[in-house]
C-alpha atoms as a PDB file:
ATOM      1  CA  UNK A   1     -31.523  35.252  -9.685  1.00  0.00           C
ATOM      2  CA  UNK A   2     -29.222  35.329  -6.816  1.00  0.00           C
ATOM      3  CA  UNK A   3     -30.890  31.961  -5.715  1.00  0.00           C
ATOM      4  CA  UNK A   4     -30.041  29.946  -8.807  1.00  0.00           C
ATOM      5  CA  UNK A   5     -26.045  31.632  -8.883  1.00  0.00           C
ATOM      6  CA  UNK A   6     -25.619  30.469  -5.580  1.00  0.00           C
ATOM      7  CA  UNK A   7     -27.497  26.895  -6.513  1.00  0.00           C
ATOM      8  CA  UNK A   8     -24.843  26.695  -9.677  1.00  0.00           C
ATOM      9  CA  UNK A   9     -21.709  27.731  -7.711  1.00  0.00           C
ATOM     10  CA  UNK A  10     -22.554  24.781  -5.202  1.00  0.00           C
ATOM     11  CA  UNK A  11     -22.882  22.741  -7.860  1.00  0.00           C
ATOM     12  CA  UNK A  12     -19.938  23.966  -9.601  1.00  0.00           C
ATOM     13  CA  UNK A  13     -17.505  22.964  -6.307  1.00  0.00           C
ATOM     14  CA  UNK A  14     -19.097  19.672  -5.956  1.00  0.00           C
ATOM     15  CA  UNK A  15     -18.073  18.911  -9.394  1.00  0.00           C
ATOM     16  CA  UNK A  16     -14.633  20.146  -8.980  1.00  0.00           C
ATOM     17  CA  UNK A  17     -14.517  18.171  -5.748  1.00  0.00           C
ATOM     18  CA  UNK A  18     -15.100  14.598  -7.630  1.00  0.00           C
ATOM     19  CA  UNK A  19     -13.252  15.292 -10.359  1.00  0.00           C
ATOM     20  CA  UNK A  20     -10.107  16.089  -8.401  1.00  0.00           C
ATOM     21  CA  UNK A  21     -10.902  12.935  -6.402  1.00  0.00           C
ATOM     22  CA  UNK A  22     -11.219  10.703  -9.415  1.00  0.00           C
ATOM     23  CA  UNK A  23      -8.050  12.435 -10.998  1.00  0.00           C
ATOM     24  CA  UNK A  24      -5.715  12.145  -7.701  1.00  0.00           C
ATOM     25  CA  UNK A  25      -7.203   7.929  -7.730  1.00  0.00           C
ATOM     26  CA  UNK A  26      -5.766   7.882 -10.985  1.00  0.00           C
ATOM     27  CA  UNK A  27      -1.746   8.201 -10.018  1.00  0.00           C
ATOM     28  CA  UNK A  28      -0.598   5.398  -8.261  1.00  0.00           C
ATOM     29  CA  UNK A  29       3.041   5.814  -6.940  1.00  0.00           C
ATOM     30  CA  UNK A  30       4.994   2.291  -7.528  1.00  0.00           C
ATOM     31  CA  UNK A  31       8.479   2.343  -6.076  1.00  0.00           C
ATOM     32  CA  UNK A  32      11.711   1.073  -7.922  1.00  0.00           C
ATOM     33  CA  UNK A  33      11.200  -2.337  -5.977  1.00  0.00           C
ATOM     34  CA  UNK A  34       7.751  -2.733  -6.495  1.00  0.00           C
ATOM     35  CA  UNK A  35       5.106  -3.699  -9.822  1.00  0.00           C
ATOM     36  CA  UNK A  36       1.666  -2.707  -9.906  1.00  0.00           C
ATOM     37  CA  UNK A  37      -0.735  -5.762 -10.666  1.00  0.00           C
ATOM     38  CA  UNK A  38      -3.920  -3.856 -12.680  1.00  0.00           C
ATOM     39  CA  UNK A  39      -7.035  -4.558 -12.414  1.00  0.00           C
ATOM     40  CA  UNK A  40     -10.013  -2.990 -13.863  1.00  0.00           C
ATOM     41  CA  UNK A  41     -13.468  -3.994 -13.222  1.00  0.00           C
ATOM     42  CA  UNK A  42     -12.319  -7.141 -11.536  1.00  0.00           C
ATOM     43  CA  UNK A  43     -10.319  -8.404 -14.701  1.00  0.00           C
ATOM     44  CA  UNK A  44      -6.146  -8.467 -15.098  1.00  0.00           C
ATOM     45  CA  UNK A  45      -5.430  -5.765 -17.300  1.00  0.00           C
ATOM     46  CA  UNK A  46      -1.424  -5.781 -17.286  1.00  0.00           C
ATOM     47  CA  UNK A  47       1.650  -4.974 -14.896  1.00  0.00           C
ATOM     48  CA  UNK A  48       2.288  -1.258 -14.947  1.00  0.00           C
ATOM     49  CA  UNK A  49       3.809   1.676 -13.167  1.00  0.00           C
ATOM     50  CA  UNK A  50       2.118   4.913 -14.851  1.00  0.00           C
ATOM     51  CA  UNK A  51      -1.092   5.886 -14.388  1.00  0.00           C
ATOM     52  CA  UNK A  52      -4.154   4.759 -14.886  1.00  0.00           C
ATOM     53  CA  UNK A  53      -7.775   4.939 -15.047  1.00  0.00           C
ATOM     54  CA  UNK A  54      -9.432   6.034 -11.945  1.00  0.00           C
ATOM     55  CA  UNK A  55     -11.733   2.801 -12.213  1.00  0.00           C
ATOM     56  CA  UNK A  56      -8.718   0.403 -11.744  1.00  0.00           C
ATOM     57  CA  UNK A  57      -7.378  -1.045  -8.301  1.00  0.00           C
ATOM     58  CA  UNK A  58      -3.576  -1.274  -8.484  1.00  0.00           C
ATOM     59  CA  UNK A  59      -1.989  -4.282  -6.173  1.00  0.00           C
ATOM     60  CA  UNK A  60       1.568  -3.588  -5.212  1.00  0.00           C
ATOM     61  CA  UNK A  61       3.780  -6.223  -5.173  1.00  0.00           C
ATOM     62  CA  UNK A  62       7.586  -5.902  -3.666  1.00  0.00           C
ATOM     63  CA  UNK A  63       9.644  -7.813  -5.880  1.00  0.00           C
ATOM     64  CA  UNK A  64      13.155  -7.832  -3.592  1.00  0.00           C
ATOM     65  CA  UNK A  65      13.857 -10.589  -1.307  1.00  0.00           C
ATOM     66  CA  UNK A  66      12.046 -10.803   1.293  1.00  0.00           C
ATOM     67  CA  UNK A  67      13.079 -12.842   4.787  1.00  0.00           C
ATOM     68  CA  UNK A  68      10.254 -14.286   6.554  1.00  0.00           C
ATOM     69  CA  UNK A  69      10.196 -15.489   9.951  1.00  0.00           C
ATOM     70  CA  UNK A  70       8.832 -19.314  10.628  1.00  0.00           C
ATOM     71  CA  UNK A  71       6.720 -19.609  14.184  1.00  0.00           C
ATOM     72  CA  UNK A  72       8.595 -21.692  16.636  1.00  0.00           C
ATOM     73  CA  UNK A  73       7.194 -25.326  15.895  1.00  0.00           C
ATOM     74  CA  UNK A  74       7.543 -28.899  18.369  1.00  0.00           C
ATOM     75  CA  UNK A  75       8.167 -31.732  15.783  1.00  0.00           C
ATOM     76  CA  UNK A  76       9.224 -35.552  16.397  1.00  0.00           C
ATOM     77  CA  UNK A  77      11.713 -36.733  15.160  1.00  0.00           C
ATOM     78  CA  UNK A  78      12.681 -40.376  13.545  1.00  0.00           C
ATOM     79  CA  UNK A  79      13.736 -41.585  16.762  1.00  0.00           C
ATOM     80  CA  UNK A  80      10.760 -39.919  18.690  1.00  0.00           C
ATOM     81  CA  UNK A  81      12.553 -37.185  20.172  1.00  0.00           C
ATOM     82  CA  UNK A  82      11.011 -33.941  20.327  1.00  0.00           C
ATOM     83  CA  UNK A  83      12.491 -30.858  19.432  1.00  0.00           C
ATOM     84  CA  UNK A  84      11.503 -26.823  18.940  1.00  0.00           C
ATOM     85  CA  UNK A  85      12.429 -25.626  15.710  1.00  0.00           C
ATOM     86  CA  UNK A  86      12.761 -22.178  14.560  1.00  0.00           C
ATOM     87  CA  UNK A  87      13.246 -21.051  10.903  1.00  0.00           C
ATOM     88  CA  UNK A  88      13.223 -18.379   8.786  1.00  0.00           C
ATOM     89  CA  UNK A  89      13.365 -18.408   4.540  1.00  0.00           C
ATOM     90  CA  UNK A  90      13.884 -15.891   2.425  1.00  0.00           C
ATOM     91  CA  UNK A  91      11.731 -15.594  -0.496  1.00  0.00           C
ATOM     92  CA  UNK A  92      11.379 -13.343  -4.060  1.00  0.00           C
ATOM     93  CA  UNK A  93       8.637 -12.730  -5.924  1.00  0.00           C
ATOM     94  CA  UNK A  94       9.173 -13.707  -9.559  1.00  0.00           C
ATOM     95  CA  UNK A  95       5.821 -13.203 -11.323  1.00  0.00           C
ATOM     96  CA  UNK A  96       3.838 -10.668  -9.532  1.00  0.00           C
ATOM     97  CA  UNK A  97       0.775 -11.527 -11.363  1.00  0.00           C
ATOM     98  CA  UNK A  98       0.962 -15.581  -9.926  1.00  0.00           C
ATOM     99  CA  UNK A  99       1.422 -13.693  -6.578  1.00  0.00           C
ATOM    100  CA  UNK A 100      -1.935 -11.219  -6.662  1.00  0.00           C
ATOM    101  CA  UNK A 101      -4.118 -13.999  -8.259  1.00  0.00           C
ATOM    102  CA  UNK A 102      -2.730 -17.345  -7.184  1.00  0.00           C
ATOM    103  CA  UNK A 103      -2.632 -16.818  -3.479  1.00  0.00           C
ATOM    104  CA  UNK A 104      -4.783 -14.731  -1.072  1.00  0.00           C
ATOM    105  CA  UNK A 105      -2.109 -14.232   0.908  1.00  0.00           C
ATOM    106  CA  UNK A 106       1.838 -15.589  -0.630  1.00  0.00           C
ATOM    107  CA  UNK A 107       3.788 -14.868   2.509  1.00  0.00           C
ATOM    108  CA  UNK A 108       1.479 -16.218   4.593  1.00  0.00           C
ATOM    109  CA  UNK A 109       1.542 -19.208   2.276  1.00  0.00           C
ATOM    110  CA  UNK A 110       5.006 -19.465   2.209  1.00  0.00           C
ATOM    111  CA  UNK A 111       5.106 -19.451   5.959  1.00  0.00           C
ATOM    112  CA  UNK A 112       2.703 -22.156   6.438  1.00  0.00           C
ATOM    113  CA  UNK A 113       4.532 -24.653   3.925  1.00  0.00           C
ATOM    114  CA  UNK A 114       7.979 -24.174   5.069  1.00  0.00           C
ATOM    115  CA  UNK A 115       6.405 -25.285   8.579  1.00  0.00           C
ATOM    116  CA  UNK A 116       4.768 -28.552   7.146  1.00  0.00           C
ATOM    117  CA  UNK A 117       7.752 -29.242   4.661  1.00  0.00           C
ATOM    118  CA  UNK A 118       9.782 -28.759   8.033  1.00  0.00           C
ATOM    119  CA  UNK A 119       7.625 -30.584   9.937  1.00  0.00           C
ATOM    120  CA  UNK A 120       8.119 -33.677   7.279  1.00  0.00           C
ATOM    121  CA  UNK A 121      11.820 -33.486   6.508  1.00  0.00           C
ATOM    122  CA  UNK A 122      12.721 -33.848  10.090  1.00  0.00           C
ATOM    123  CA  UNK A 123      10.212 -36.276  11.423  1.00  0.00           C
ATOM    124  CA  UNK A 124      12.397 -38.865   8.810  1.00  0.00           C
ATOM    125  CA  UNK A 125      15.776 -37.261  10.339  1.00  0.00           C
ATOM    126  CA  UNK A 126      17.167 -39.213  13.434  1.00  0.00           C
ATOM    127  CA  UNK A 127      18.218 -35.717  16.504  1.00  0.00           C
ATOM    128  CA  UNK A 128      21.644 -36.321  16.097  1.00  0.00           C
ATOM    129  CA  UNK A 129      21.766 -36.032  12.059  1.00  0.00           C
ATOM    130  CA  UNK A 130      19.526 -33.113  12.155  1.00  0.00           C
ATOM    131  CA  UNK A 131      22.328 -31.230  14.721  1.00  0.00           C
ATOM    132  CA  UNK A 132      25.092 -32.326  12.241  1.00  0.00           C
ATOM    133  CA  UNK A 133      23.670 -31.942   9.086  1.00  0.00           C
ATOM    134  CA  UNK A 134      21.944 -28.804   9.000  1.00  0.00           C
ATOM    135  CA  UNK A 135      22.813 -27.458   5.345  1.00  0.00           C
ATOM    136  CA  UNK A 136      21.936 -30.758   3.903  1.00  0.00           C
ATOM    137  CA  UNK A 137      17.938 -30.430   5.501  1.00  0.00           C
ATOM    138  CA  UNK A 138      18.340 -26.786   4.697  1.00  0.00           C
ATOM    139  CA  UNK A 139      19.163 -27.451   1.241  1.00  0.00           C
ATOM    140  CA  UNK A 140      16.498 -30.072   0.790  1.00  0.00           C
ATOM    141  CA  UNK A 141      13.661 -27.888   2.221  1.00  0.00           C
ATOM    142  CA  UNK A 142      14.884 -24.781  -0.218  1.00  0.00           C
ATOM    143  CA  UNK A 143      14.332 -27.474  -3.400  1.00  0.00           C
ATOM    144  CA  UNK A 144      11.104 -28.490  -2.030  1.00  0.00           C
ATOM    145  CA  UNK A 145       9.829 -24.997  -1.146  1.00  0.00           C
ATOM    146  CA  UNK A 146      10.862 -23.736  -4.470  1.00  0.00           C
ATOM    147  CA  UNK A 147       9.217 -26.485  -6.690  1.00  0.00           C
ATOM    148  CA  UNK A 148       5.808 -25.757  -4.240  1.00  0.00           C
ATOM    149  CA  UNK A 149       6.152 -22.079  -4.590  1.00  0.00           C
ATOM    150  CA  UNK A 150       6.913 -21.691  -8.614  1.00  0.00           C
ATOM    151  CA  UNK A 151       2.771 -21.918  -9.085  1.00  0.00           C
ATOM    152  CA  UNK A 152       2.013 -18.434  -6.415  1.00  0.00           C
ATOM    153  CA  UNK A 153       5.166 -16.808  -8.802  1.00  0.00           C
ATOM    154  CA  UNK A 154       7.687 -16.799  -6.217  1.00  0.00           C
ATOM    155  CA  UNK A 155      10.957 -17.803  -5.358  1.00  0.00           C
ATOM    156  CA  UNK A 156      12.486 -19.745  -2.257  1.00  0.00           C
ATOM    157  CA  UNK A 157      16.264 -18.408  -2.391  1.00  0.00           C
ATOM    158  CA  UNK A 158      16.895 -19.483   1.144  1.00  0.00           C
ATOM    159  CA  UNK A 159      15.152 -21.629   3.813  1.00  0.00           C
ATOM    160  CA  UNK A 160      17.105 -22.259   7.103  1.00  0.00           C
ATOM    161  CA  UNK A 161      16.835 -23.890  10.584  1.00  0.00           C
ATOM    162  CA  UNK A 162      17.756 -21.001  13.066  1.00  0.00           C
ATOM    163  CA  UNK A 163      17.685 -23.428  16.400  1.00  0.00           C
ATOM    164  CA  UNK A 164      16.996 -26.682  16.852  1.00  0.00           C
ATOM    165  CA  UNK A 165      16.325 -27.400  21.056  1.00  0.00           C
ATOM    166  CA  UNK A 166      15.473 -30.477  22.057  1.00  0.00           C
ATOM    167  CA  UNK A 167      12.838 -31.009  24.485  1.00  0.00           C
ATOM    168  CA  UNK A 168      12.308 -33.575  27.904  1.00  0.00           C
ATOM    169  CA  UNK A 169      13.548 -34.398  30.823  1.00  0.00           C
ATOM    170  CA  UNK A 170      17.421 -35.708  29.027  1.00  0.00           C
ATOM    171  CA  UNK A 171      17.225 -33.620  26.153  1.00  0.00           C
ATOM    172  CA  UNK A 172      18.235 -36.649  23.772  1.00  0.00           C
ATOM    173  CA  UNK A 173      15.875 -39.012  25.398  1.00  0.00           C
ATOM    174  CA  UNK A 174      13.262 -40.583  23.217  1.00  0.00           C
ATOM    175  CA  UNK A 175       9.500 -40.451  24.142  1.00  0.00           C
ATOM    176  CA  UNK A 176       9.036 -43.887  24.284  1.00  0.00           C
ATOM    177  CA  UNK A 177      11.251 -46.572  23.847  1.00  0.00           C
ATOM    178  CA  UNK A 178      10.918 -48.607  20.333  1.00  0.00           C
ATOM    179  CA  UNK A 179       8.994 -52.151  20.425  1.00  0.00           C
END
């Protein structure tokens, strides 16, 4: 007899041990700046912030802005000048659903257009109007970055040209002359 208590007691702590694991999966804590994205069994459920069941995976999503820094890129410009770039855009997430499921990754997304759209918009910019018209390009990539972003449920509410450097031996000299 003492055999089988001590074979139920075991057994009795092992179950207390999973259910108190299952029950502490169940509470997720979401912030006051962030929505839980729900999923159970691989399918959307809804956007919550109570508990739920301890079968569900919860993605957080931080729904305040959100500044991102751009890598350093070379581009050419129009009149074949080279020049470093450095950005940065700030970004909000709108629809934290299109953010889970439309993008692995959203700010990594983000941060890879803004350095193509970059890329374009100043390759068709001459140096000199890219040095004196700064709000103008910034204001054009914002639009652009936006209207790309609106599908991944997010927001461009910013996207600037920190410093603009050209590069070569003059630093206004063109790579090659023009035919």
């Amino acid at each position: 007899m003492d055999g089988t208590s001590d074979y139920l007691a075991v057994v009795v702590v092992m179950a207390l041990v999973v259910f108190v694991v299952v029950l502490s999966r169940s509470f997720v804590q979401i912030l006051p700046y962030q929505q839980g994205v729900v999923t159970r069994l691989g399918r959307y459920q809804r956007t919550r912030f109570n508990p739920i069941s301890p079968i569900a995976y919860v993605a957080k999503v931080d729904v305040r802005a959100q500044v991102l820094a751009v890598p350093r890129q070379e581009v050419i410009t129009q009149d074949r000048t080279r020049a470093r770039v450095d950005a940065a855009v700030t970004i909000k997430v709108v629809d934290p659903v299109k953010a889970v499921f439309a993008a692995a990754n959203y700010r990594q997304a983000v941060i890879d257009l803004t350095q193509s759209t970059f890329q374009a918009l100043l390759g068709g910019v001459k140096l000199d109007d890219i040095l004196a018209d700064r709000l103008g390009i910034d204001s054009r990539a914002r639009d652009t970055l936006d209207q790309s972003t609106r599908a991944w449920g997010v927001q461009v509410v910013a996207a600037e040209l920190r410093e603009v450097e050209p590069i070569g031996s003059a630093a206004g000299a063109p790579l090659r002359p023009d035919r």
